[in-house]
Protein backbone atom coordinates (compact mmCIF):
# COMPACT_ATOMS: atom_id res chain seq x y z
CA UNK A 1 0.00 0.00 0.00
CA UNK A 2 2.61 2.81 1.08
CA UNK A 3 4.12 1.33 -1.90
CA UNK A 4 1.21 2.37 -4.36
CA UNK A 5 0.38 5.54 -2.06
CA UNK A 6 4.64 6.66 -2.86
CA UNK A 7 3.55 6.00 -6.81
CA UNK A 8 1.03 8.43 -6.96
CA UNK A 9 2.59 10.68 -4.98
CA UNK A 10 5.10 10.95 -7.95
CA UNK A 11 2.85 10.73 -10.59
CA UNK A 12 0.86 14.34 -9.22
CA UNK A 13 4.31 15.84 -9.01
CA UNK A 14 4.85 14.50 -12.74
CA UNK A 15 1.53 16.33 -13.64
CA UNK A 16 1.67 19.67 -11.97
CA UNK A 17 4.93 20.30 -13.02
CA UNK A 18 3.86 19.39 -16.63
CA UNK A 19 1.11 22.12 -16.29
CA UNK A 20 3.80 24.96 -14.59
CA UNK A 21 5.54 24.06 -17.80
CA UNK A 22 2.30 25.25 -20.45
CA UNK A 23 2.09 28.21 -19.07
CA UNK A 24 5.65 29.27 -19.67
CA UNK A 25 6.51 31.49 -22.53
CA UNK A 26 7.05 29.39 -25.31
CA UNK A 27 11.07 28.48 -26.32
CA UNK A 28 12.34 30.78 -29.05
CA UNK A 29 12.44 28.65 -32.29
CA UNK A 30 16.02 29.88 -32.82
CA UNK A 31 17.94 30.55 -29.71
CA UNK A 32 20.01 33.50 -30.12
CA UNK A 33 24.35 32.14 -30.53
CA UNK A 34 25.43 31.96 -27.37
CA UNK A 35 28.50 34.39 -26.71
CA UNK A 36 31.84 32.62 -27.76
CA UNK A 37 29.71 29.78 -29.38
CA UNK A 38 31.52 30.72 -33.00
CA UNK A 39 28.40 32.05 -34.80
CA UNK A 40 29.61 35.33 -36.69
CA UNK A 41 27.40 38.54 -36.47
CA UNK A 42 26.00 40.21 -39.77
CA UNK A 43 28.59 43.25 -38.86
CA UNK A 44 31.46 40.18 -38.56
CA UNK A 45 30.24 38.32 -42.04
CA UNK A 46 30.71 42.03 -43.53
CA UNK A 47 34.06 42.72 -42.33
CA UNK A 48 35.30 39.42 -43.61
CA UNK A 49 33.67 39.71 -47.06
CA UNK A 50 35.01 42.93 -47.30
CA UNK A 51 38.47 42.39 -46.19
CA UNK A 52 38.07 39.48 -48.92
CA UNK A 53 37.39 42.12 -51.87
CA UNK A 54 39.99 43.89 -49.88
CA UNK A 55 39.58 47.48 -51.81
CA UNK A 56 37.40 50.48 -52.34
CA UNK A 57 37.33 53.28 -54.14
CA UNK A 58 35.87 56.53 -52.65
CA UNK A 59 34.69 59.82 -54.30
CA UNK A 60 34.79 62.93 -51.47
CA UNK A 61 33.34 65.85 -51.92
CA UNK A 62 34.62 67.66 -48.82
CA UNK A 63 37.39 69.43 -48.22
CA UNK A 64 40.35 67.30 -49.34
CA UNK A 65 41.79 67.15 -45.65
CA UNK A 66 39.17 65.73 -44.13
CA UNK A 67 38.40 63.18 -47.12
CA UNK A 68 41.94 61.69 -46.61
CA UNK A 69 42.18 61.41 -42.88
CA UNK A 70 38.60 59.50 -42.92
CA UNK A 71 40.23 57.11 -45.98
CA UNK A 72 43.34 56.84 -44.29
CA UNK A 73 41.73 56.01 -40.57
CA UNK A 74 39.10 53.07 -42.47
CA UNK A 75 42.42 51.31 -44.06
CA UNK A 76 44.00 51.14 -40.66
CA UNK A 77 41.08 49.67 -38.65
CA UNK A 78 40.33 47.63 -41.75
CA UNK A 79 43.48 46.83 -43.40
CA UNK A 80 41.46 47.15 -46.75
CA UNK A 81 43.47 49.41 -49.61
CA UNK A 82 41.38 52.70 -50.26
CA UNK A 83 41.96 54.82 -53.16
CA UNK A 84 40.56 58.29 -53.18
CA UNK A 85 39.43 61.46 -55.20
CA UNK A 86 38.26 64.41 -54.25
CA UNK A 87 35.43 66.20 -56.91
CA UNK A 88 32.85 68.79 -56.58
CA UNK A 89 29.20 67.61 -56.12
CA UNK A 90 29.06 68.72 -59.69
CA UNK A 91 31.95 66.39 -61.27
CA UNK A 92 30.63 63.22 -59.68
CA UNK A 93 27.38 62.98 -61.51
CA UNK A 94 28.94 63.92 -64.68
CA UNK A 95 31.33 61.12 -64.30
CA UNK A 96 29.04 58.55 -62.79
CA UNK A 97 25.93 59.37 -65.46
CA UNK A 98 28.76 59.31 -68.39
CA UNK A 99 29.94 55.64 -66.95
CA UNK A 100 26.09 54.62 -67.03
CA UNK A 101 26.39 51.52 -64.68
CA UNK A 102 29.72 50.71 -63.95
CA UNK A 103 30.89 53.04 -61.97
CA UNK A 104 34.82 53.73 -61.36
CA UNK A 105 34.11 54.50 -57.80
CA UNK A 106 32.09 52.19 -55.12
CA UNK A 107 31.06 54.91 -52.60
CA UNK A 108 30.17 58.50 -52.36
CA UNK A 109 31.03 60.30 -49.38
CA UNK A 110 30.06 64.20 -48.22
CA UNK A 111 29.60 67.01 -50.18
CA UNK A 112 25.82 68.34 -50.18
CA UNK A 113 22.71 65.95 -50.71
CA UNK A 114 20.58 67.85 -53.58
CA UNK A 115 23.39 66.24 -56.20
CA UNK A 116 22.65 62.90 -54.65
CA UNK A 117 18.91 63.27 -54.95
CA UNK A 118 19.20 63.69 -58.50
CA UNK A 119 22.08 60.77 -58.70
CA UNK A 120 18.99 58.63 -57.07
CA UNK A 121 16.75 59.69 -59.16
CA UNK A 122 18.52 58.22 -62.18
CA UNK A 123 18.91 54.97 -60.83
CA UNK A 124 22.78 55.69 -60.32
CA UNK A 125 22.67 55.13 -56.21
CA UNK A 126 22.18 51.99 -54.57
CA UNK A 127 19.87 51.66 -51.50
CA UNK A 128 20.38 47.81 -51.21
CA UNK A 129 21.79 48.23 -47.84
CA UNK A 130 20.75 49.65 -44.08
CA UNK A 131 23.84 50.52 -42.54
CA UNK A 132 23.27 49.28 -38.79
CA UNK A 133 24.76 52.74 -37.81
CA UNK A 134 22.14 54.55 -39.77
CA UNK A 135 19.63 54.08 -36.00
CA UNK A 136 21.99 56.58 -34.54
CA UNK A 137 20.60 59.84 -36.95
CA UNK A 138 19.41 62.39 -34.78
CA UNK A 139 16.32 63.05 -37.39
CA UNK A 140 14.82 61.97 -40.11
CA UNK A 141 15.40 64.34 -42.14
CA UNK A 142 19.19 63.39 -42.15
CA UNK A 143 18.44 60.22 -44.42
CA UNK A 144 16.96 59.96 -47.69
CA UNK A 145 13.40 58.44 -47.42
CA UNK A 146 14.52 55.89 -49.80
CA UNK A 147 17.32 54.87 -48.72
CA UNK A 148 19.58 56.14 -50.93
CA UNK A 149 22.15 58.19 -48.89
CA UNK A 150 22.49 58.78 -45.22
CA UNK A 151 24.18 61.93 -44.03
CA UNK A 152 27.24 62.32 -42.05
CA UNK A 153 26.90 66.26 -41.06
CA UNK A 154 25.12 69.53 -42.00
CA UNK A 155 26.23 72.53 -42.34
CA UNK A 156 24.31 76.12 -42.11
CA UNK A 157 24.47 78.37 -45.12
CA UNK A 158 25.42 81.89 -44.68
CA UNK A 159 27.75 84.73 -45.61
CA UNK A 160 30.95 85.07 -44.94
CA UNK A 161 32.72 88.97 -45.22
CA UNK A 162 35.95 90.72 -44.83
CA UNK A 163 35.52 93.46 -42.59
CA UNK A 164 38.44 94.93 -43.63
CA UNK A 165 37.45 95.48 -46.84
CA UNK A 166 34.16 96.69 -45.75
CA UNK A 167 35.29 99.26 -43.87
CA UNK A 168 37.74 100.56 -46.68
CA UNK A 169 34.75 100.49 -48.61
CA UNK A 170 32.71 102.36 -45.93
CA UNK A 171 29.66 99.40 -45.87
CA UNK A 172 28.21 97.40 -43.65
CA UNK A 173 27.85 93.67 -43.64
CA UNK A 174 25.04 92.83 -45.47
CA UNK A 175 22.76 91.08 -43.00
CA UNK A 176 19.87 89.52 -45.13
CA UNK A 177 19.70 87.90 -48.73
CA UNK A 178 17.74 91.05 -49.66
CA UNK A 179 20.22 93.19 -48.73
CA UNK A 180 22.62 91.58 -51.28
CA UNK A 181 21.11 93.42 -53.99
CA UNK A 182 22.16 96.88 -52.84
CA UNK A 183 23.69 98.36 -55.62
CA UNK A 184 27.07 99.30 -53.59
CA UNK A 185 27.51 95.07 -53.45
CA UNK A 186 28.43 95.07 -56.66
CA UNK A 187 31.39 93.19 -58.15
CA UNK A 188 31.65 92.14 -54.80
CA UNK A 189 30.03 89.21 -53.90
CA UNK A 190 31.41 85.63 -54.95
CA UNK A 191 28.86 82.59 -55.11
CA UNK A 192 30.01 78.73 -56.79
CA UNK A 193 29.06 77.79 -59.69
CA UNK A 194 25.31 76.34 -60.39
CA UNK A 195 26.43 73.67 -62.45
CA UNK A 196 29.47 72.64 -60.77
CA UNK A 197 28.70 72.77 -57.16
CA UNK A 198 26.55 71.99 -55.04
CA UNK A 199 26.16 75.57 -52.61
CA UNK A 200 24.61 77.10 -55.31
CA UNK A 201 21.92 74.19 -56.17
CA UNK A 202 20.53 75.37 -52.43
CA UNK A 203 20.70 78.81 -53.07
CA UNK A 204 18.31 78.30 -55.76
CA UNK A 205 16.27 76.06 -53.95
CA UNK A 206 15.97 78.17 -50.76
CA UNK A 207 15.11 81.41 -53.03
CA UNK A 208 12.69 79.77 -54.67
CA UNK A 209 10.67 78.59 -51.47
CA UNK A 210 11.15 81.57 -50.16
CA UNK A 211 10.16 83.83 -52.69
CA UNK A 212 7.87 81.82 -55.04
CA UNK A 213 9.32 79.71 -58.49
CA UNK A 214 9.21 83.48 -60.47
CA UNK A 215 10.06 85.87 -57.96
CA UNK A 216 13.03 83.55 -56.78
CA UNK A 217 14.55 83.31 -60.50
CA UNK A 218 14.08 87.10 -60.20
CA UNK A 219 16.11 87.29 -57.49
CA UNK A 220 18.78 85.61 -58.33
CA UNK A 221 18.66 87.11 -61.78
CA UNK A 222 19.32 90.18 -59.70
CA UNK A 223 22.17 89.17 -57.42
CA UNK A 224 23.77 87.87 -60.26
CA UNK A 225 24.19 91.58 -61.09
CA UNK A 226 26.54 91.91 -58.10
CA UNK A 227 28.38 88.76 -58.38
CA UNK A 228 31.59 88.77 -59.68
CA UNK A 229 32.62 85.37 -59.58
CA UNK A 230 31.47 81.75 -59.65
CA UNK A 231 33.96 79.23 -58.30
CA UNK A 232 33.60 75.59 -59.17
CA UNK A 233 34.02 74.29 -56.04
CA UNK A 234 31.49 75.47 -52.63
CA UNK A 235 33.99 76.32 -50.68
CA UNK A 236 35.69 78.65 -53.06
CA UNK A 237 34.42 81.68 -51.93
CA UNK A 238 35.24 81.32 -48.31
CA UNK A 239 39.23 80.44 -49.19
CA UNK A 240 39.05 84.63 -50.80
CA UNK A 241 37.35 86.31 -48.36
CA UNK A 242 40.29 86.81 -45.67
CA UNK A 243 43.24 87.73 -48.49
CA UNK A 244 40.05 90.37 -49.54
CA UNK A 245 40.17 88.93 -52.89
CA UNK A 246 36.14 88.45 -52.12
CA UNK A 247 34.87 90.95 -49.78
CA UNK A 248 31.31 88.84 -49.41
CA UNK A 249 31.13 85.12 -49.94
CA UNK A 250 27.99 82.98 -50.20
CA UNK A 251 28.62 79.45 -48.82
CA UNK A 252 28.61 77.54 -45.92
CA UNK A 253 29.32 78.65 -42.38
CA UNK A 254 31.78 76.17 -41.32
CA UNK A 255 34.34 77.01 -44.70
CA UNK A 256 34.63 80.71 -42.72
CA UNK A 257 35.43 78.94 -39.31
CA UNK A 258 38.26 77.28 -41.19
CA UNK A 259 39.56 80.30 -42.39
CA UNK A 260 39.61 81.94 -38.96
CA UNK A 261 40.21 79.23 -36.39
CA UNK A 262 42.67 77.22 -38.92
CA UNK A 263 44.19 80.02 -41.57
CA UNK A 264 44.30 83.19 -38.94
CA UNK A 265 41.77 85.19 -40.78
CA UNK A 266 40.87 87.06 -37.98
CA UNK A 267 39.40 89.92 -40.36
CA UNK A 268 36.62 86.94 -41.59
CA UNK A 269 32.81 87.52 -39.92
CA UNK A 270 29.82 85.20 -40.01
CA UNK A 271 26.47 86.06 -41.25
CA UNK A 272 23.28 84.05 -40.70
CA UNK A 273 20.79 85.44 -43.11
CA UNK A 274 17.79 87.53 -41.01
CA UNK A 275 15.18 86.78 -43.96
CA UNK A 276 15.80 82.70 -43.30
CA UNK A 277 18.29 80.25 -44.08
CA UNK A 278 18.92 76.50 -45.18
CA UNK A 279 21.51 73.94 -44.35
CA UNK A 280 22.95 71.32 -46.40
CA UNK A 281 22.94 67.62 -45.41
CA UNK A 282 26.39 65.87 -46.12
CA UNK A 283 25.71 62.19 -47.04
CA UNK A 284 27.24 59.13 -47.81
CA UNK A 285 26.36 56.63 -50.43
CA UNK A 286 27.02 53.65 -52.37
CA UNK A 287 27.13 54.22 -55.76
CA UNK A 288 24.47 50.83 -57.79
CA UNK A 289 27.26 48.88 -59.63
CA UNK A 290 29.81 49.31 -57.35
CA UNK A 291 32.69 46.54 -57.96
CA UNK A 292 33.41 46.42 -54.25
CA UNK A 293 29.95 46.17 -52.58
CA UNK A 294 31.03 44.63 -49.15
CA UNK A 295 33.74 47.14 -48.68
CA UNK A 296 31.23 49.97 -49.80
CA UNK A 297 28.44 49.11 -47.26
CA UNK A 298 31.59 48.76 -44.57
CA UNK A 299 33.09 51.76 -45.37
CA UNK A 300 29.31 53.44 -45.17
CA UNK A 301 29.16 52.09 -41.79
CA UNK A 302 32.29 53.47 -41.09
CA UNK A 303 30.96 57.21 -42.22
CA UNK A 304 28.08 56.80 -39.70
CA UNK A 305 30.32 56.27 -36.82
CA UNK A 306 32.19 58.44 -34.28
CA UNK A 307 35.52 57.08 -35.68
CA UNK A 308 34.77 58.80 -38.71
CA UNK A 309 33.14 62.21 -38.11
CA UNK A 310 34.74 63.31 -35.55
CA UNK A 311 37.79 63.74 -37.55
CA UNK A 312 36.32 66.36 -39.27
CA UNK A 313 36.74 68.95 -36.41
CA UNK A 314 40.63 67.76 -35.90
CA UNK A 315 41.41 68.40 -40.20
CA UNK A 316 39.66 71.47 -40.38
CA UNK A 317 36.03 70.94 -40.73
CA UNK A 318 33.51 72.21 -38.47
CA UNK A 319 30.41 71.12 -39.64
CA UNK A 320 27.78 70.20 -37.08
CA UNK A 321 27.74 66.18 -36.78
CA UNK A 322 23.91 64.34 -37.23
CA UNK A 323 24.26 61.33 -34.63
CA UNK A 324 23.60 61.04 -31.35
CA UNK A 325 26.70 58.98 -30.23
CA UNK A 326 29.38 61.75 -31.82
CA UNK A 327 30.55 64.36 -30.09
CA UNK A 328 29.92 67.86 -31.77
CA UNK A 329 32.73 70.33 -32.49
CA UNK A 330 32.74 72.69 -30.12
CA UNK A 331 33.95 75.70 -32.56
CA UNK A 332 30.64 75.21 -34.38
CA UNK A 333 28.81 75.95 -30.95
CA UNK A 334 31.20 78.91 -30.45
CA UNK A 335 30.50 80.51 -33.46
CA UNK A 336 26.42 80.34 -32.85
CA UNK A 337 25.83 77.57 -36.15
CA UNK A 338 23.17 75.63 -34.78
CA UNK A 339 20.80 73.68 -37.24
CA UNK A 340 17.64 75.21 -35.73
CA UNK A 341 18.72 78.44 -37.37
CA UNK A 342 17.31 76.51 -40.34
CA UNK A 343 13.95 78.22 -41.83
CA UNK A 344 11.53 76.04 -40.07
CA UNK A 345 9.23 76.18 -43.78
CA UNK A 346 12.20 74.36 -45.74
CA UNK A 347 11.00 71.61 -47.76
CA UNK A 348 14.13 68.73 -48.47
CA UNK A 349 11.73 66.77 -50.22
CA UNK A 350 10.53 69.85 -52.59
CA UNK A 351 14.12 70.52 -53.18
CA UNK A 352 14.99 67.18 -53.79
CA UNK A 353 12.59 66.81 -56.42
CA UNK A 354 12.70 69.99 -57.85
CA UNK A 355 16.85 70.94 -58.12
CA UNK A 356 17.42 70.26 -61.26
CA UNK A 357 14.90 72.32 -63.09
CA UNK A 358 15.43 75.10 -60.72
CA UNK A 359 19.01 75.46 -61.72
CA UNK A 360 17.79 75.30 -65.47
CA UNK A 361 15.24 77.49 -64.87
CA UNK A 362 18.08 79.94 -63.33
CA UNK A 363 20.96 79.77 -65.92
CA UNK A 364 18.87 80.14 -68.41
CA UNK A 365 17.24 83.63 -67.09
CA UNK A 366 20.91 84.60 -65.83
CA UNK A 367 21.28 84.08 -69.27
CA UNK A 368 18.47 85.89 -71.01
CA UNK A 369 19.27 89.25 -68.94
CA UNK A 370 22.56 89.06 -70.55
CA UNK A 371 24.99 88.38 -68.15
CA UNK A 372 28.47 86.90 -69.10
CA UNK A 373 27.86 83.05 -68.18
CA UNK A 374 31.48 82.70 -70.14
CA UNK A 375 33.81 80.23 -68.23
CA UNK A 376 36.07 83.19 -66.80
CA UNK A 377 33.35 84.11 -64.98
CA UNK A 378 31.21 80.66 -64.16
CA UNK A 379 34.89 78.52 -63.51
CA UNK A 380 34.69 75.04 -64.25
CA UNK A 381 38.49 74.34 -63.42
């Protein structure tokens, strides 16, 4: 009996403990690897297969310094060979639409984003890939919605004056875009090149959503009466404005902390337009036919980490950094260049779309009014 009494003792125990176990959560289906259990993660499998194509190539469009410290620092955490060029946001589509698929270079990195837009919008980026890095982006409005480019920085655009000059001259700093067109500007303000740069492309842009499609072209028809010089490159006018060759330069902010903090300019001030402003968004992409994909998507991962932008600040570039685990150069905050000087009614996505024929739309009326559009004046070298 206390034999038989002992048996179903045990056999209750079996059965409660068979019920504690139903209402458990239910076992994963695939247990996550266990740490040191050999399982590589998706960031390991991409180092590897890019350390097997063991190259990339890399376009830059920002300032030269800062695009070969970043190539130099991702071949010595990487050991993968990186060779570099630095173009104007102008030069890269030219060459990547000319090579129409098979691109020379694998990845695109900084410069401003309304050149990429209209990359993407010929089929000439690749958005095959969500860098891991990418969940770090302060906003939103730092990626492309598509996918196509993911930005590194952004930088506030401005003017950027010689106050020696000015004083000569016996002006003020102009203090709004309206006040550009006073008639004592003229000859005296420098802007980049439409077609060349990218600076200019958000100039447009800004004017235009400002001022309304006809009124903007006006305006810019009418600045153009004061300009005396388009540089290729973005930063152009900010590397003339402490000699005094250019007493007012259009551009962005960060090119005149350069010249003052890095070149000694201290005769260089800092303008944030009263009437509104816009900022560029520096990005990073991969360019659809790239011959080194692995090392592409590393190397974008790369440009979305601390180890990457926060070289900027220590080669001369002071742009304001767009994730949250970076730490922001402090000469930007010195200087007052904070993104929510932005207009608060700029539209990326209306620019994005629209860049292309706004530029058109431009040279073509600079042209009309009779303006010299000649090369000595627009530069394309």
């Amino acid at each position: 009996m206390k034999k038989n009494i002992a048996l179903l003792m045990a056999l209750i125990m079996v059965l409660a403990l068979a019920a504690c176990g139903q209402s458990a959560a239910p076992a994963q289906t695939e247990a996550a690897p266990a740490e040191g259990s050999g399982e590589a993660s998706p960031l390991e499998e991409l180092i590897a297969a890019a350390k097997a194509e063991g190259e990339v190539v890399v376009y830059g469009s920002c300032e030269e310094e800062y695009l070969a410290a970043a190539c130099e620092k991702f071949e010595s955490l990487y050991g993968i060979k990186v060779s570099y060029q630095r173009l104007s946001t102008g030069e890269v589509p030219a060459k990547i639409e000319e090579e129409n698929g098979k691109p020379s270079a694998d990845i695109w990195f900084g410069g401003t984003n309304n050149p990429y837009d209209g990359l993407a919008a010929k089929g000439f980026l690749d958005n095959s890939y969500v860098p891991e890095n990418a969940s770090h982006l302060l906003k939103d409005i730092y990626k492309d919605p598509n996918g196509y480019w993911y930005g590194i920085y952004t930088g506030l655009l401005g003017f950027m004056v010689n106050t020696d000059e000015l004083g000569r001259l016996g002006l003020e700093a102009p203090q709004s875009w309206d006040d550009l067109l006073k008639p004592e500007y003229k000859d005296l303000i420098w802007l980049s090149n439409y077609k060349t740069a990218g600076t200019p492309k958000l100039v447009a842009n800004l004017m235009i959503q400002l001022k309304g499609h006809d009124e903007g072209i006006k305006y810019l028809v009418d600045l153009d009466k004061n300009v005396q010089v388009y540089t290729k490159s973005g930063s152009g006018p900010s590397k003339n404005v402490g000699t005094g060759e250019c007493v007012i330069g259009i551009g962005f902010l960060h090119d005149g902390i350069t010249q003052i903090l890095d070149n000694g300019y201290e005769n260089v001030q800092l303008v944030v337009p009263a009437d509104g402003t816009a900022c560029e968004i520096g990005p990073v992409a991969i360019f659809k036919g790239a011959a080194h994909l692995n090392a592409a998507r590393l190397f974008m991962e790369f440009a979305l980490s601390p180890d990457c932008v926060e070289l900027a600040a220590q080669h001369g570039s002071y742009q304001f950094l767009v994730i949250d685990n970076a730490q922001q150069p402090e000469a930007a905050a010195k200087f007052g260049l904070d993104p929510s000087l932005v207009w608060g009614d700029y539209d990326f996505a209306k620019a994005a779309a629209e860049t292309e024929q706004n530029v058109n739309d431009v040279m073509e009326a600079i042209a009309a009014s009779g303006a010299d559009t000649g090369a000595e004046r627009f530069k394309t070298e």
